[in-house]
N, C-alpha and C. Protein backbone atom coordinates (compact mmCIF):
# COMPACT_ATOMS: atom_id res chain seq x y z
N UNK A 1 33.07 -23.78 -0.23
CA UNK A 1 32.72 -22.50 0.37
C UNK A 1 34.00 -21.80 0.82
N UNK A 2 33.98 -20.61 0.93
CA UNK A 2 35.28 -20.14 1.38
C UNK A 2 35.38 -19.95 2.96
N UNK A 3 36.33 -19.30 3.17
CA UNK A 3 36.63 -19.24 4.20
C UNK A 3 35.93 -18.75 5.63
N UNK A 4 35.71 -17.07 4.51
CA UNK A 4 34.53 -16.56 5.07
C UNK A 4 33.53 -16.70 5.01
N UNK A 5 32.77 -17.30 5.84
CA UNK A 5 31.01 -17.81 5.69
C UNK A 5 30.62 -16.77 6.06
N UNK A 6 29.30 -16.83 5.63
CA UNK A 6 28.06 -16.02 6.12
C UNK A 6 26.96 -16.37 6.75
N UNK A 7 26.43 -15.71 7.77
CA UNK A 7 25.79 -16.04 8.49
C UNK A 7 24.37 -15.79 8.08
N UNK A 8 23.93 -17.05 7.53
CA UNK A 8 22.86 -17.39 6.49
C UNK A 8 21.49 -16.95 7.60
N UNK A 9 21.12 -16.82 8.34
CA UNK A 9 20.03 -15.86 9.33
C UNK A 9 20.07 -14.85 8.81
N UNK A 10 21.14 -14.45 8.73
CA UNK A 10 21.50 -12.70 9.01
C UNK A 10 21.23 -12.51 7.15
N UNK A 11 21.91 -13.19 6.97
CA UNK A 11 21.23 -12.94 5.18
C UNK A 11 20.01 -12.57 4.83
N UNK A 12 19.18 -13.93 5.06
CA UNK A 12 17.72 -13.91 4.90
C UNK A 12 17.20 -12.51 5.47
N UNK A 13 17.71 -11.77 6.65
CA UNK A 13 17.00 -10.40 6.95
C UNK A 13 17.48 -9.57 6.72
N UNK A 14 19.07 -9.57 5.66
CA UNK A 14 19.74 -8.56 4.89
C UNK A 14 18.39 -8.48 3.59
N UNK A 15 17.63 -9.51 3.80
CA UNK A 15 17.27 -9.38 2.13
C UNK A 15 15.72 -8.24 2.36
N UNK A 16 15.49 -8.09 3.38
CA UNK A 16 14.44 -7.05 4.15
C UNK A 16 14.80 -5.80 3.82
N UNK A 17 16.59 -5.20 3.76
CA UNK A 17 16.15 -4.36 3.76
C UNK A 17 16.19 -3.28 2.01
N UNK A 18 15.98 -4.18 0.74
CA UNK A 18 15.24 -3.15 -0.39
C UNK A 18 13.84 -3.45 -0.34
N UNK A 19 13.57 -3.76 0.02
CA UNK A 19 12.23 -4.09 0.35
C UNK A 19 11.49 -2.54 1.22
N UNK A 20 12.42 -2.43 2.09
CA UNK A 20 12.11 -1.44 3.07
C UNK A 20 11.91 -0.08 2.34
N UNK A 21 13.19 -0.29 1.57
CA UNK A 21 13.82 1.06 0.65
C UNK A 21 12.56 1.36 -0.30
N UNK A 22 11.84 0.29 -1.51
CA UNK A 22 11.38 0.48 -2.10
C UNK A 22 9.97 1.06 -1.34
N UNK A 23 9.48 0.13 -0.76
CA UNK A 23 8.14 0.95 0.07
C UNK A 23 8.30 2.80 0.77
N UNK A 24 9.46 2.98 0.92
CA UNK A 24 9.86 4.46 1.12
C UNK A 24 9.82 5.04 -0.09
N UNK A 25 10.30 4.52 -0.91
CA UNK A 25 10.27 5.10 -2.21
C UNK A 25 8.95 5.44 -3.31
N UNK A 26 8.09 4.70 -2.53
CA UNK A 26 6.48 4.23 -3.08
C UNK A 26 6.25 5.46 -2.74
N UNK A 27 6.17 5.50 -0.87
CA UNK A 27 5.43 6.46 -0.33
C UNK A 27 5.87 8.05 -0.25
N UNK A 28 7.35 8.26 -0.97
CA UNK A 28 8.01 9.13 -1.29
C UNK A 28 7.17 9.89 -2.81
N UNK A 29 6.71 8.91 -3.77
CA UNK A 29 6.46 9.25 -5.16
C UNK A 29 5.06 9.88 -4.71
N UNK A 30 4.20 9.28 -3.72
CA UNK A 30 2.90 9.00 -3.83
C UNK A 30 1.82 10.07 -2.76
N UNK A 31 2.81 10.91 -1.94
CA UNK A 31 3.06 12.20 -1.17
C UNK A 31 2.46 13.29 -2.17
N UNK A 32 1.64 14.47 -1.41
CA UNK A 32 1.10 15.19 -2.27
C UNK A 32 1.77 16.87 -1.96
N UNK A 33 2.88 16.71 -0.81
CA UNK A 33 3.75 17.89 -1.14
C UNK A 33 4.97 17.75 -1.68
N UNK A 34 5.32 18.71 -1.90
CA UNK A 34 6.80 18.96 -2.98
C UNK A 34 7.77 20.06 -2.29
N UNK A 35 8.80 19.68 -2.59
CA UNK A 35 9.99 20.35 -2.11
C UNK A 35 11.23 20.04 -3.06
N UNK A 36 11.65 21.25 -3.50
CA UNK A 36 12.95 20.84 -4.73
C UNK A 36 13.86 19.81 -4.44
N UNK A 37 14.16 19.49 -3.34
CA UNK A 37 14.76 18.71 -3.12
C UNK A 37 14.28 16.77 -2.93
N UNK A 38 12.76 16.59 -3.14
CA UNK A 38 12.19 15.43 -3.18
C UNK A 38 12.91 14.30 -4.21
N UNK A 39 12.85 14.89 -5.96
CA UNK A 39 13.44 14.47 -6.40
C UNK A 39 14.54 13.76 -6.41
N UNK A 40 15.69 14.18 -6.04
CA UNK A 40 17.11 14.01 -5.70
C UNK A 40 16.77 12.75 -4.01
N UNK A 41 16.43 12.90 -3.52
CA UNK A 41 15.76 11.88 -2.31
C UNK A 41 15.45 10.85 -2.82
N UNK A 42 14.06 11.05 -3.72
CA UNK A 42 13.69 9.53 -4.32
C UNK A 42 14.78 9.08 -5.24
N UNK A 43 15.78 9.81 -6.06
CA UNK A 43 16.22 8.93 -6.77
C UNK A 43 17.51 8.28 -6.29
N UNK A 44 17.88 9.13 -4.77
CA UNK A 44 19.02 8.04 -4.17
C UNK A 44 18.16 6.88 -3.63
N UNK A 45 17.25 7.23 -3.22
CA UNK A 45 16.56 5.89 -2.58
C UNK A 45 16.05 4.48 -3.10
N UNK A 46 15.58 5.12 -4.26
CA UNK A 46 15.75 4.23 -5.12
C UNK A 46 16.74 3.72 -5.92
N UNK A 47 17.78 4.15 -6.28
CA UNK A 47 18.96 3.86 -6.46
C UNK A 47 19.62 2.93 -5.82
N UNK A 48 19.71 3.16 -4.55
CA UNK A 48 20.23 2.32 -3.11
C UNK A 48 19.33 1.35 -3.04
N UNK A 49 18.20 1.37 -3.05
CA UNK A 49 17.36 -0.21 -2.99
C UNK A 49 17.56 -0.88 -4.34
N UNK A 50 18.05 -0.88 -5.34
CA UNK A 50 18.63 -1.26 -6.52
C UNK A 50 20.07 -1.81 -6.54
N UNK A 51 20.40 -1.15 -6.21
CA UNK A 51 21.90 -1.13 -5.95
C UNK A 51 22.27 -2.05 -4.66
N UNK A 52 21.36 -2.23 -3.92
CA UNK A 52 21.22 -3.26 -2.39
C UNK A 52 21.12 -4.57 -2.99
N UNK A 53 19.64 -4.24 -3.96
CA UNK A 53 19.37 -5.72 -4.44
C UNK A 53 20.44 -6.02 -5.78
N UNK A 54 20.70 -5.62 -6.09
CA UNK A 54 22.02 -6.05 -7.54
C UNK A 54 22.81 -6.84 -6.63
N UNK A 55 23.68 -6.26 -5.78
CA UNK A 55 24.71 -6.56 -4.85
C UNK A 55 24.08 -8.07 -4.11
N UNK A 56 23.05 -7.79 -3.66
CA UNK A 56 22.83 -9.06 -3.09
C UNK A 56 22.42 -10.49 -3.97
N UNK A 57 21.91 -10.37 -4.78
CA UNK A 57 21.66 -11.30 -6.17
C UNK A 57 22.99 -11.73 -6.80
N UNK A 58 24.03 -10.65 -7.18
CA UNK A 58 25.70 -10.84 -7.81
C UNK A 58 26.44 -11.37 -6.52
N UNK A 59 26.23 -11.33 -5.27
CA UNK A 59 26.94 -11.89 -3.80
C UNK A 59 26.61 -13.50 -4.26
N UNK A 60 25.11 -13.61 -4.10
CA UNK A 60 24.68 -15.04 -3.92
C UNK A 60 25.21 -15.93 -5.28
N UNK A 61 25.09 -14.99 -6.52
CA UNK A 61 25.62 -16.29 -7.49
C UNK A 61 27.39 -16.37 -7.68
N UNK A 62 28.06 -15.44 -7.08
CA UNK A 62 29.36 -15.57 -6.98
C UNK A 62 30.11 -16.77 -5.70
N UNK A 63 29.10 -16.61 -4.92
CA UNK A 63 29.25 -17.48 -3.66
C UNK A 63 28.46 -18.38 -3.77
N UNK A 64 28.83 -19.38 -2.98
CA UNK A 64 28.06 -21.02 -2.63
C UNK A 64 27.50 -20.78 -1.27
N UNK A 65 26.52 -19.84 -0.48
CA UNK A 65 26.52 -19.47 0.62
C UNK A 65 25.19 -20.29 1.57
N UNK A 66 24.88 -21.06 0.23
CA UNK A 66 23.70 -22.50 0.83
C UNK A 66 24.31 -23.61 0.70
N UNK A 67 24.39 -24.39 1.73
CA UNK A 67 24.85 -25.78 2.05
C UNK A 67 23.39 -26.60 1.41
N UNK A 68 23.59 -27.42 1.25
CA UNK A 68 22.77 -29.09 1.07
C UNK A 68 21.25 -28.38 2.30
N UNK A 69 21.75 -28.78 3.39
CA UNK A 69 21.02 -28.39 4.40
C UNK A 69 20.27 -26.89 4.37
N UNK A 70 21.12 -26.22 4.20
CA UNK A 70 20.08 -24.61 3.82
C UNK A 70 19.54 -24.48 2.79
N UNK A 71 19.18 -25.39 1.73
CA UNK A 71 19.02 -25.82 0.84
C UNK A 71 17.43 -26.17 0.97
N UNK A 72 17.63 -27.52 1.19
CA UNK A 72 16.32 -27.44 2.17
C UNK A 72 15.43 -27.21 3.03
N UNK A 73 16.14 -26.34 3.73
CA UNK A 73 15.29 -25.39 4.77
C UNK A 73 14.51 -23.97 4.14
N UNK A 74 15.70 -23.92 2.96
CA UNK A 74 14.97 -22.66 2.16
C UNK A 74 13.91 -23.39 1.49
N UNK A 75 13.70 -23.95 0.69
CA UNK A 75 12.92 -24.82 -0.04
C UNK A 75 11.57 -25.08 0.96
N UNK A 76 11.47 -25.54 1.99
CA UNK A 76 10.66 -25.61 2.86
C UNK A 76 10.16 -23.89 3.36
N UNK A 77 10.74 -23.15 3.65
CA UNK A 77 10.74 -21.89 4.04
C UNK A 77 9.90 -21.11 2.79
N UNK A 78 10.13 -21.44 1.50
CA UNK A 78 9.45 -20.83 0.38
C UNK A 78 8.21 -21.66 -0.23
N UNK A 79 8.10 -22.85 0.12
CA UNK A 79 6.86 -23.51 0.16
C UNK A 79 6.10 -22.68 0.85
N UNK A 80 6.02 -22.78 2.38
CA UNK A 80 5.21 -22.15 3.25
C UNK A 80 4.78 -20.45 3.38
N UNK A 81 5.98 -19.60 2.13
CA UNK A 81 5.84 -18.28 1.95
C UNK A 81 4.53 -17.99 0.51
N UNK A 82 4.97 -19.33 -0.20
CA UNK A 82 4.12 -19.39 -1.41
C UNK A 82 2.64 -19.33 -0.61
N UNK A 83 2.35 -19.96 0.44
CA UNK A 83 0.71 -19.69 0.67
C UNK A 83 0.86 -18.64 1.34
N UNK A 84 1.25 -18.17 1.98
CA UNK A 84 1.73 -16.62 3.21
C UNK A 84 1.07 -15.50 1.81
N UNK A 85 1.68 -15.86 0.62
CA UNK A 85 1.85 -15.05 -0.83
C UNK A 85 0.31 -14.81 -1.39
N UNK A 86 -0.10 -16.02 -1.47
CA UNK A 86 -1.43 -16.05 -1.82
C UNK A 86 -2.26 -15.16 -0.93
N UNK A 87 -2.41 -15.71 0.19
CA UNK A 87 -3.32 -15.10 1.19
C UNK A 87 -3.17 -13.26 1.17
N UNK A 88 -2.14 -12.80 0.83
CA UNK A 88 -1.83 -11.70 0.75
C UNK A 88 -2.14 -11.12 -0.33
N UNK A 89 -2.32 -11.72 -1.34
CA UNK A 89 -2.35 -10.99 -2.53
C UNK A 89 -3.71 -10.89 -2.43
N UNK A 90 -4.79 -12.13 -1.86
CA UNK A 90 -6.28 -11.66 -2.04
C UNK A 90 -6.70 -10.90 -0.76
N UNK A 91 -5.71 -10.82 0.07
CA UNK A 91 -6.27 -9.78 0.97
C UNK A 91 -6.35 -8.30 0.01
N UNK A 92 -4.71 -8.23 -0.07
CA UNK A 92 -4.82 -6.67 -0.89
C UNK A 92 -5.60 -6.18 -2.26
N UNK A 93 -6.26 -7.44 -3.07
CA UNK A 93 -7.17 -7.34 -3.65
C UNK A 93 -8.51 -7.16 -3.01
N UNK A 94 -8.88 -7.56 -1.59
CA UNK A 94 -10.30 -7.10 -1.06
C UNK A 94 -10.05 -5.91 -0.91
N UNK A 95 -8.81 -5.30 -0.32
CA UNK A 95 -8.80 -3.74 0.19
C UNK A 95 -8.97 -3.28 -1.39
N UNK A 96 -8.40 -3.33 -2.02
CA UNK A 96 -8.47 -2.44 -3.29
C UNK A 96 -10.37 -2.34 -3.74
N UNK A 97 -10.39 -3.38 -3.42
CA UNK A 97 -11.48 -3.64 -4.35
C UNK A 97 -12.76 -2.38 -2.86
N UNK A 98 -12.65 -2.58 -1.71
CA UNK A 98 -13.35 -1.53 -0.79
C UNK A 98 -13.15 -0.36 -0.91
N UNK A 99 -11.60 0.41 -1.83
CA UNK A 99 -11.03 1.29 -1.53
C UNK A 99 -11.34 2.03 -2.64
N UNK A 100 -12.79 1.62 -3.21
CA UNK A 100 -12.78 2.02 -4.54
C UNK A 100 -11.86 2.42 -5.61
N UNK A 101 -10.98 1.14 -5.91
CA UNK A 101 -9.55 0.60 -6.73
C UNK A 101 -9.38 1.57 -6.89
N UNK A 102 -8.55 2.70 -5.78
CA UNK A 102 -7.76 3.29 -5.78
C UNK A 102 -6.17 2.51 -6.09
N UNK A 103 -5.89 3.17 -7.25
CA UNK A 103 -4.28 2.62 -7.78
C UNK A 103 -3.18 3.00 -6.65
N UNK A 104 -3.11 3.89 -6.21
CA UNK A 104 -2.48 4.41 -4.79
C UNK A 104 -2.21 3.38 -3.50
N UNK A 105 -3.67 2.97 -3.14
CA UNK A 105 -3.86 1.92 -1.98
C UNK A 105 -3.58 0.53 -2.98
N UNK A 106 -3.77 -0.06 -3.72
CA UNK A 106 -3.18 -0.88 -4.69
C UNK A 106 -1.66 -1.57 -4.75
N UNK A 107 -1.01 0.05 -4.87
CA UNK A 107 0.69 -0.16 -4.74
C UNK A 107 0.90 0.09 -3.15
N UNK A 108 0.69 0.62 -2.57
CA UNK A 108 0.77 0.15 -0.96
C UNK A 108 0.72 -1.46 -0.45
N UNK A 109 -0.59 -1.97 -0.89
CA UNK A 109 -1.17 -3.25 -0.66
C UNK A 109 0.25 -3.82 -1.14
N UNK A 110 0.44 -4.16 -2.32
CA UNK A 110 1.77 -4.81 -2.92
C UNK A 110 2.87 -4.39 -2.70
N UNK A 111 3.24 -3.40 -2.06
CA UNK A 111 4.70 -2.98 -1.52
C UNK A 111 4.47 -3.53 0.20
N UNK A 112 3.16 -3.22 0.72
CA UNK A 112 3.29 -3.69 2.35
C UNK A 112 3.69 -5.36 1.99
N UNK A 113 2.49 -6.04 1.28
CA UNK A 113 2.70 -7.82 1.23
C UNK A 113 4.05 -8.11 1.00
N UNK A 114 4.81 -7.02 -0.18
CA UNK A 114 6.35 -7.55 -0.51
C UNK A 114 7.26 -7.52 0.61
N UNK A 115 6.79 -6.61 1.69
CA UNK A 115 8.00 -6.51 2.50
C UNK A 115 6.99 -7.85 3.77
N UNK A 116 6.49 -7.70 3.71
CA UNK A 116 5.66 -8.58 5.00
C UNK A 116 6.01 -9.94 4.84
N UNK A 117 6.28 -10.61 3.44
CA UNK A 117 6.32 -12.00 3.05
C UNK A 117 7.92 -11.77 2.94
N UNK A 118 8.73 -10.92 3.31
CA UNK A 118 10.26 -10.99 3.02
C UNK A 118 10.68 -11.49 4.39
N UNK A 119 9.97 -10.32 5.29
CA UNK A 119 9.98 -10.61 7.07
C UNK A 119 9.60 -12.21 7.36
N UNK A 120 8.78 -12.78 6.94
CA UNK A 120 7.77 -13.88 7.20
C UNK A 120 9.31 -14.49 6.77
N UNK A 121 9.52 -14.79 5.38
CA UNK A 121 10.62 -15.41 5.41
C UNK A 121 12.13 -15.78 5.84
N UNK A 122 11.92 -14.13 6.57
CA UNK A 122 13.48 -14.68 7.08
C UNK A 122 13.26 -14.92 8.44
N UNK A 123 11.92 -14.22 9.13
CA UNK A 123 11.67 -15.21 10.05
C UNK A 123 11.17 -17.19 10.55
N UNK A 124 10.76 -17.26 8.58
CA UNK A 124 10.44 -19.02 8.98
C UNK A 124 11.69 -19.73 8.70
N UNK A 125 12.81 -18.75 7.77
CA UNK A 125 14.07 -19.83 8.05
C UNK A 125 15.11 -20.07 9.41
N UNK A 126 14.83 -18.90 9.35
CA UNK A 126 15.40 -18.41 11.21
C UNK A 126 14.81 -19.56 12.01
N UNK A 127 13.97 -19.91 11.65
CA UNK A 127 13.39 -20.94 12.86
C UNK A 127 12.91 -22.11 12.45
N UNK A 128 13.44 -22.45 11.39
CA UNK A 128 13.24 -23.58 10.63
C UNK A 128 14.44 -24.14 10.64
N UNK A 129 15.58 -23.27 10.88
CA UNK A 129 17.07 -23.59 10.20
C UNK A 129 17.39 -24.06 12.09
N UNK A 130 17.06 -23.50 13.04
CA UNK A 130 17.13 -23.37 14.19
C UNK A 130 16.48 -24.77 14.69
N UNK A 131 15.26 -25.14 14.33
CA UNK A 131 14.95 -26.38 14.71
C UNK A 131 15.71 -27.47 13.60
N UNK A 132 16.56 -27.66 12.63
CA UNK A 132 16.83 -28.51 12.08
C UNK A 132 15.96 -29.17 11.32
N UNK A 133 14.90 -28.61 10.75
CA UNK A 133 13.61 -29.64 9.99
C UNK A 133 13.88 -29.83 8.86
């Protein structure tokens, strides 16, 4: 590892924020007023949540920034997100399915769960990594 470490907490809730970006960007497309300038908005925004996540994906495989130990805490941390995942996906399938499968409430459902199970995760390593399990 080098010199400079990273503070593997703070990672896990760096990874929150395209997550954030993209759900702005959802609710940016999915808005029923217009202003010449919308365009140019969504496509930095989306750009930047692209460009967030590139950067953070090309960081992690250039760096060794998981030890043995964070290793397994992630591993444990994404076990327990995999059912967090499930439960979410058939929630936002009941709403769709009440919301008379509106495609609209659909991509909401799956942009809220994506960012909700990102939070969940960097909150169960945060405190997974914190108790040593």
């Amino acid at each position: 590892m080098n010199s400079k470490t990273m503070n593997l907490r703070v990672w896990m809730f760096l990874k929150v924020a395209p997550a954030v970006l993209f759900l702005v960007y959802y609710w940016m497309c999915t808005r029923e007023t217009f202003h010449p300038a919308y365009p140019v908005i969504q496509t930095a925004v989306f750009a930047a949540a692209g460009a967030l996540a590139a950067f953070q994906i090309s960081y992690a495989r250039r760096r060794d920034i998981f030890d043995e130990f964070a290793r397994e805490n992630l591993k444990t941390t994404d076990s327990i997100c995999l059912k967090i995942a499930y439960i979410l996906m058939i929630l936002g399938a009941i709403v769709c399915i009440f919301s008379d499968f509106s495609g609209v409430i659909a991509g909401y459902c799956l942009l809220a769960g994506i960012l909700l199970l990102t939070v969940c995760r960097a909150v169960l390593f945060t405190v997974i990594d914190k108790r040593g399990m």
